[in-house]
N, C-alpha and C. Protein backbone atom coordinates (compact mmCIF):
# COMPACT_ATOMS: atom_id res chain seq x y z
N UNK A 1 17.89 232.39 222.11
CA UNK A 1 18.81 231.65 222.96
C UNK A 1 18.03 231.18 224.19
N UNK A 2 17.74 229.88 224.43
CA UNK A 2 17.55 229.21 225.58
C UNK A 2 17.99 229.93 227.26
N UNK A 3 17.46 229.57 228.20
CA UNK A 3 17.72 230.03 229.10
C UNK A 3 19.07 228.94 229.50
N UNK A 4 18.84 227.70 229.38
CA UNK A 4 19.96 227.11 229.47
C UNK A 4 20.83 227.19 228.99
N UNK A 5 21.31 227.58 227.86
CA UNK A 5 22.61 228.34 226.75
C UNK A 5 23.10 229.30 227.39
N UNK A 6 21.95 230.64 227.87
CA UNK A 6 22.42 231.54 227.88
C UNK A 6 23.15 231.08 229.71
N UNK A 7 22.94 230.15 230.16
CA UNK A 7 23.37 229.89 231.90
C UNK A 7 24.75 229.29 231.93
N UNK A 8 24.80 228.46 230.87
CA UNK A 8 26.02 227.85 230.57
C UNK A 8 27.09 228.98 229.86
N UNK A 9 26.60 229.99 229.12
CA UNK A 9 27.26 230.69 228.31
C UNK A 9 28.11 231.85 229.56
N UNK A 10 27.03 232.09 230.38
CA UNK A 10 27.71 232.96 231.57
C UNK A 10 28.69 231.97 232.31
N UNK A 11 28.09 230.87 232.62
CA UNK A 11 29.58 230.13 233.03
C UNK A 11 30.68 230.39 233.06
N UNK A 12 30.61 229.98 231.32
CA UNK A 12 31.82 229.41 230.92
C UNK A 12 32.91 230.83 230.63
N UNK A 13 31.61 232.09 230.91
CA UNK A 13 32.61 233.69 230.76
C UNK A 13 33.18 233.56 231.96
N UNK A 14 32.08 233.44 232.84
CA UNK A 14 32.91 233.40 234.51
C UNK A 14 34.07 232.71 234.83
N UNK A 15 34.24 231.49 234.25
CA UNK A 15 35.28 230.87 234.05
C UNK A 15 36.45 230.89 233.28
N UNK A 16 36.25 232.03 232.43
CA UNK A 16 37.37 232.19 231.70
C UNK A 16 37.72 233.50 232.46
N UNK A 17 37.11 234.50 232.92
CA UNK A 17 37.39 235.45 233.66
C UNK A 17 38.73 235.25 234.84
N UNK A 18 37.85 234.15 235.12
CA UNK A 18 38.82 233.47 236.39
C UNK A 18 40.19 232.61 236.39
N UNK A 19 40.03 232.04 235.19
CA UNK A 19 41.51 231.29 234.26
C UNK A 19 42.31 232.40 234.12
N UNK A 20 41.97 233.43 233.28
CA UNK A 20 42.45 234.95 232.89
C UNK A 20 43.62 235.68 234.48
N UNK A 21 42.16 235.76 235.25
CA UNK A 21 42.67 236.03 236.45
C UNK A 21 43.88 235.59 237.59
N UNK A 22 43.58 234.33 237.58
CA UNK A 22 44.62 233.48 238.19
C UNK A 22 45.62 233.48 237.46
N UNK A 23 45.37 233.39 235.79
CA UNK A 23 47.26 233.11 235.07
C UNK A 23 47.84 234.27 235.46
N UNK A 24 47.13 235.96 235.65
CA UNK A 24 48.31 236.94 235.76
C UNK A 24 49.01 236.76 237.11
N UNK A 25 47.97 236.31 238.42
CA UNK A 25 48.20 236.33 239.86
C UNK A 25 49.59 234.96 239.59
N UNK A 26 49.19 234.16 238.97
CA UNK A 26 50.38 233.21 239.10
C UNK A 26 51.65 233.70 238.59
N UNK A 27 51.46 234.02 237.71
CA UNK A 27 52.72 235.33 236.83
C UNK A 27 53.45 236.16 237.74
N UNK A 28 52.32 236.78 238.26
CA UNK A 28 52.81 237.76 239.32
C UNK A 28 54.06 236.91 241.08
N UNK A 29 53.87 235.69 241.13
CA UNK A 29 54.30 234.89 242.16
C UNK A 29 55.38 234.34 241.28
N UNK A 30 55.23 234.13 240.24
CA UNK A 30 56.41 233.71 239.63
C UNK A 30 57.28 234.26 239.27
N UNK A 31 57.35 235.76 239.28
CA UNK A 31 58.36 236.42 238.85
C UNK A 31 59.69 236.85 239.92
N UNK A 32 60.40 237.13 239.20
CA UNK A 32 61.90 236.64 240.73
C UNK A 32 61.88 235.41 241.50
N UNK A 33 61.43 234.54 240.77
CA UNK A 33 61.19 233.87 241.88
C UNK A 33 61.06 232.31 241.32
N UNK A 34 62.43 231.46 241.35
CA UNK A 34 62.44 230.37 240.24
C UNK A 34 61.71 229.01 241.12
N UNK A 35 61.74 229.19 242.42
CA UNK A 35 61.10 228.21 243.48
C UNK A 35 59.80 228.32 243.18
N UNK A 36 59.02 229.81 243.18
CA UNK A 36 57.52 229.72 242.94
C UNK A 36 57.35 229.54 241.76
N UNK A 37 58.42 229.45 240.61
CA UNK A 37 57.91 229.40 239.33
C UNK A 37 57.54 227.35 239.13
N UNK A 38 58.66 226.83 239.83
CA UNK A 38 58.17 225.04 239.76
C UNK A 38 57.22 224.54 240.39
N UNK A 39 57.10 225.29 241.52
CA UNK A 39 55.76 225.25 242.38
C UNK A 39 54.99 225.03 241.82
N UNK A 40 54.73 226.45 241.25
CA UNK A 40 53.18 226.61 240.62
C UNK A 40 53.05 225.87 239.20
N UNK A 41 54.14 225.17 238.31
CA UNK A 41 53.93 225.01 237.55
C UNK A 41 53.81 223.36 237.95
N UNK A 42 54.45 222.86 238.72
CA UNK A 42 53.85 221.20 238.99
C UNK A 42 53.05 221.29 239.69
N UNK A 43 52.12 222.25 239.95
CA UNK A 43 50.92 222.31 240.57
C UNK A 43 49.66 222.41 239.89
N UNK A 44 50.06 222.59 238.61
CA UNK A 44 49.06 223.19 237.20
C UNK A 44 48.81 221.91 236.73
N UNK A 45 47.66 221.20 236.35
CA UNK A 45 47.00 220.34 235.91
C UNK A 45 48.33 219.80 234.63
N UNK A 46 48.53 218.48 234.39
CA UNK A 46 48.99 218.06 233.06
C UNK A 46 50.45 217.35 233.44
N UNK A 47 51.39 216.84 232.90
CA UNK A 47 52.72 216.41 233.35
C UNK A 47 53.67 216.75 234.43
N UNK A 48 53.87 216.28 235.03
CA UNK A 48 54.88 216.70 236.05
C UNK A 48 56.30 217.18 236.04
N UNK A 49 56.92 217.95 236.51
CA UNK A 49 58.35 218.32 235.86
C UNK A 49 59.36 217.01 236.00
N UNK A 50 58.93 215.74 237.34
CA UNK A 50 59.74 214.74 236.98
C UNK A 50 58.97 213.98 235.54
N UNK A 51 58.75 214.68 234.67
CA UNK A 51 58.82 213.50 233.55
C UNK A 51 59.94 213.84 232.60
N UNK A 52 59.95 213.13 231.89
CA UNK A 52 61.01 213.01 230.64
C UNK A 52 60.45 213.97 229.93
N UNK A 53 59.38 214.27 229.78
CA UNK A 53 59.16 215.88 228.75
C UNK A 53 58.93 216.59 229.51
N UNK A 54 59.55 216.68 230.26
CA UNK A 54 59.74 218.33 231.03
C UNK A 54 59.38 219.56 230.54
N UNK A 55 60.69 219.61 229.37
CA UNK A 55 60.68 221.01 228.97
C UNK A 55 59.24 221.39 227.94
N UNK A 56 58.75 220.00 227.31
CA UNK A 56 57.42 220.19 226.87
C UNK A 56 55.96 220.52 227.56
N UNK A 57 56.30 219.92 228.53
CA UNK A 57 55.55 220.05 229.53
C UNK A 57 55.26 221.47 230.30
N UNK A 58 56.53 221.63 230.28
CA UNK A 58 56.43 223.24 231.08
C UNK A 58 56.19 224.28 229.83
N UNK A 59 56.24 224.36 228.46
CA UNK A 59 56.07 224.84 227.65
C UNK A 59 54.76 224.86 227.12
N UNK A 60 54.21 223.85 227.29
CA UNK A 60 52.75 223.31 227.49
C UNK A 60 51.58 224.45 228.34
N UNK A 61 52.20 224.13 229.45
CA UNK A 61 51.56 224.17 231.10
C UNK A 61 51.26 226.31 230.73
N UNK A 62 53.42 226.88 230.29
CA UNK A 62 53.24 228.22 230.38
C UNK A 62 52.37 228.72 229.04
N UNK A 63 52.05 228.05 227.79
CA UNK A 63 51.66 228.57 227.20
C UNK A 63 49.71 229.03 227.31
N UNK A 64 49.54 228.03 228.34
CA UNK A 64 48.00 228.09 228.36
C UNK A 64 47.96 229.26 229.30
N UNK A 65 48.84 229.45 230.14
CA UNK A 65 48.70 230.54 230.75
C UNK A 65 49.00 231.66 230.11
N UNK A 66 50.06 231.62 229.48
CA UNK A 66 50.25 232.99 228.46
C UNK A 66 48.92 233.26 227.82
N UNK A 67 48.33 232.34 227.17
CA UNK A 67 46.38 232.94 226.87
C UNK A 67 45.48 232.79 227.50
N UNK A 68 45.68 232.22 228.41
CA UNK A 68 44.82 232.60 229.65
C UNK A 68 44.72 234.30 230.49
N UNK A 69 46.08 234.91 230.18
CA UNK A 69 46.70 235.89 230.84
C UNK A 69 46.47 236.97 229.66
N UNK A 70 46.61 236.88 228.70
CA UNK A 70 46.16 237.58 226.97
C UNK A 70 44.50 237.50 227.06
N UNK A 71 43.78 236.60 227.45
CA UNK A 71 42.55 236.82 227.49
C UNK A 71 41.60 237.82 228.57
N UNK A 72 42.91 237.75 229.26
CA UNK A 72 42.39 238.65 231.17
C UNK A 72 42.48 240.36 230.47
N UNK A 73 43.88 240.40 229.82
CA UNK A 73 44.33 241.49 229.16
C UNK A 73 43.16 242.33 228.20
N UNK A 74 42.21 241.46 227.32
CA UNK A 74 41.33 241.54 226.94
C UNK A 74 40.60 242.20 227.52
N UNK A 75 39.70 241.62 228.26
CA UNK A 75 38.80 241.98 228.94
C UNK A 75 39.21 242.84 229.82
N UNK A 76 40.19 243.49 230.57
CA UNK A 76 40.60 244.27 231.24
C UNK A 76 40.39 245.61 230.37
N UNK A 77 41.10 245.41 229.41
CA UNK A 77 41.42 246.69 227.98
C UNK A 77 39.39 247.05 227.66
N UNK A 78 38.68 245.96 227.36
CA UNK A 78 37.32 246.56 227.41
C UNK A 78 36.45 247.15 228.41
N UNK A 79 36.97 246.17 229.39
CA UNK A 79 35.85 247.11 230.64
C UNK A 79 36.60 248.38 231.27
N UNK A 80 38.06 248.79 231.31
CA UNK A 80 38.28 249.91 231.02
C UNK A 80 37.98 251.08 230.44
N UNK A 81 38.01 250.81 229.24
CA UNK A 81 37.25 251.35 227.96
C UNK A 81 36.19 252.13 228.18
N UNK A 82 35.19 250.88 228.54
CA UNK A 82 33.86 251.02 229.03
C UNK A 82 33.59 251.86 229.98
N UNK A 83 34.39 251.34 231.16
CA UNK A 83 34.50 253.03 232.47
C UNK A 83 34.53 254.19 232.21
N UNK A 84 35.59 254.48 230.91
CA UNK A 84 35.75 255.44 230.72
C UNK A 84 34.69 256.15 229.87
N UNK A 85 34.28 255.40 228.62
CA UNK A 85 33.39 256.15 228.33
C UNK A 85 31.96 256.60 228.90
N UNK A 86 31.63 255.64 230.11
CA UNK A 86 30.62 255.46 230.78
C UNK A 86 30.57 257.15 231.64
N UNK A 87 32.29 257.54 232.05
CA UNK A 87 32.16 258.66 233.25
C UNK A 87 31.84 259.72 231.88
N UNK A 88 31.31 260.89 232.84
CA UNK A 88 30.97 262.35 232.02
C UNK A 88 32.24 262.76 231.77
N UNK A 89 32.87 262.74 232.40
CA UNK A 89 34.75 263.51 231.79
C UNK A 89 35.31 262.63 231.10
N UNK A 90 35.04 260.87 230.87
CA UNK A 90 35.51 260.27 230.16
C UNK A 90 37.20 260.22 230.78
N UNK A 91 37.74 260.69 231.64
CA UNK A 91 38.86 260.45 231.78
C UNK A 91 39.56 259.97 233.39
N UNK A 92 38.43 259.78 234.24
CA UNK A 92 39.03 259.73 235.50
C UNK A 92 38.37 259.00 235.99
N UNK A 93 38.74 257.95 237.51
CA UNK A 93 37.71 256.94 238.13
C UNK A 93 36.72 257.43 239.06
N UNK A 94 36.28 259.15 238.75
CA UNK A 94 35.60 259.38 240.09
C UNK A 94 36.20 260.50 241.26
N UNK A 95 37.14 259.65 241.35
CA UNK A 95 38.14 260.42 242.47
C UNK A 95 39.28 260.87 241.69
N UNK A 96 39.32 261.20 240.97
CA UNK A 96 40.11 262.38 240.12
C UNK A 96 41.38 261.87 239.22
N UNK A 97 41.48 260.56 239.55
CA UNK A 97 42.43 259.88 238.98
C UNK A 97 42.19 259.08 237.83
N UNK A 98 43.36 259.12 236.51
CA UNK A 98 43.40 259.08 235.80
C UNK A 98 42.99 257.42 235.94
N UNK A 99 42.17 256.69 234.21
CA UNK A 99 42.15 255.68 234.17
C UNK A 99 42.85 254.88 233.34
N UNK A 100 43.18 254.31 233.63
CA UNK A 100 44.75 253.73 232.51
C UNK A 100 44.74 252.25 232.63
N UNK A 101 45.19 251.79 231.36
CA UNK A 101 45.57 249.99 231.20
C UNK A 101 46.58 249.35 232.31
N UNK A 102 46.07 248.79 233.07
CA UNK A 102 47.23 248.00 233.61
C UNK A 102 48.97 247.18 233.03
N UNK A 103 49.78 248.43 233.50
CA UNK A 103 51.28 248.01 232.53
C UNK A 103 52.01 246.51 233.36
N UNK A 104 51.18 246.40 234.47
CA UNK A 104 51.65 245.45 235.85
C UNK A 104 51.10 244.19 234.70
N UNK A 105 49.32 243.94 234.07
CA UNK A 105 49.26 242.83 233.74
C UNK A 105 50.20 242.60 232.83
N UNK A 106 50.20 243.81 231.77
CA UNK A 106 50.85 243.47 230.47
C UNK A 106 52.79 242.86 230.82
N UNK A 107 52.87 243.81 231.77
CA UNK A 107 54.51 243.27 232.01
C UNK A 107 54.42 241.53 232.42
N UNK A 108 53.22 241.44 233.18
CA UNK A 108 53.05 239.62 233.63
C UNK A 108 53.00 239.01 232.21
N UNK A 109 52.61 239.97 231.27
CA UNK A 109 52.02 238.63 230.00
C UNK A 109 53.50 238.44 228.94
N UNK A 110 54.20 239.80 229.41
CA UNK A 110 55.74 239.08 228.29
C UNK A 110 56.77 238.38 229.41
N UNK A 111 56.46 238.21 230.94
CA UNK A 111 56.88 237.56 231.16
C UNK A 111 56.61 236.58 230.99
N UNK A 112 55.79 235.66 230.97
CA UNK A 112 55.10 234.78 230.84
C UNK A 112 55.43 233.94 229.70
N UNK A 113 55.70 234.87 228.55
CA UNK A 113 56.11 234.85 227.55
C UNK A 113 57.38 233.93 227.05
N UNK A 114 58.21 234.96 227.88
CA UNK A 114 59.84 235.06 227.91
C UNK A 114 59.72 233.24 228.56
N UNK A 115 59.55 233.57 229.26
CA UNK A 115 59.51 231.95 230.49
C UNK A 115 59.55 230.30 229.30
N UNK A 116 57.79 231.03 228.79
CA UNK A 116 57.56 229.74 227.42
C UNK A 116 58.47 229.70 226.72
N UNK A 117 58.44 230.84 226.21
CA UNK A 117 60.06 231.07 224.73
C UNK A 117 61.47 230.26 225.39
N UNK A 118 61.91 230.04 226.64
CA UNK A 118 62.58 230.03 227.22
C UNK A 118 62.53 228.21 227.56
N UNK A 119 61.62 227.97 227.49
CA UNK A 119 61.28 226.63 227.93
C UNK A 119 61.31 225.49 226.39
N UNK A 120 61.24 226.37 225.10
CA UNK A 120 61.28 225.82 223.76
C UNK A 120 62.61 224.79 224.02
């Protein structure tokens, strides 16, 4: 692998890291909350909610985030993983506390969900 492959290849992780990242943080602003949910969604690259495909549009817009937010989930679930098997007790961050999957992202990702399903 080229040094240029492999420069572009970190990129484009960094960048999905960060897609990943932002869809749960947007999730997270959108929930309770139907003002930040139009906000952020006519703020998201692609059709505007004044168009005539609205509801496609917003179905569109939430579904890239729903795998954008499934991909964060990913990588969250491995480098977890990884912590854990990395510590000698295998079960704690150090300071004595347990290490566990984030239930905060996963609850963002069936909302997220619900929202798209909702937007069909």
């Amino acid at each position: 692998m080229s040094l240029i492959s492999t420069n572009q290849t970190e990129r484009e992780a960094e960048a999905a890291f960060l897609r990943g990242h932002l869809a749960v943080l947007f999730g997270l602003f959108m929930m309770d909350s139907e003002e930040n949910q139009m906000a952020i969604l006519d703020a998201l690259p692609g059709s505007p909610s004044s168009d005539l495909k609205s509801a496609m549009a917003k179905h569109t817009k939430l579904s890239k985030l729903v795998d954008q937010a499934r991909d964060f989930v990913v990588f969250y679930t491995v480098v977890s993983k990884r912590l854990n098997y990395d510590r000698a007790d295998g079960d704690d961050d150090g300071n004595g506390e347990k290490v566990k999957e984030s239930g905060v992202v996963k609850e963002v990702v069936s909302f997220l969900e619900g929202l798209r399903d909702d937007a069909s």
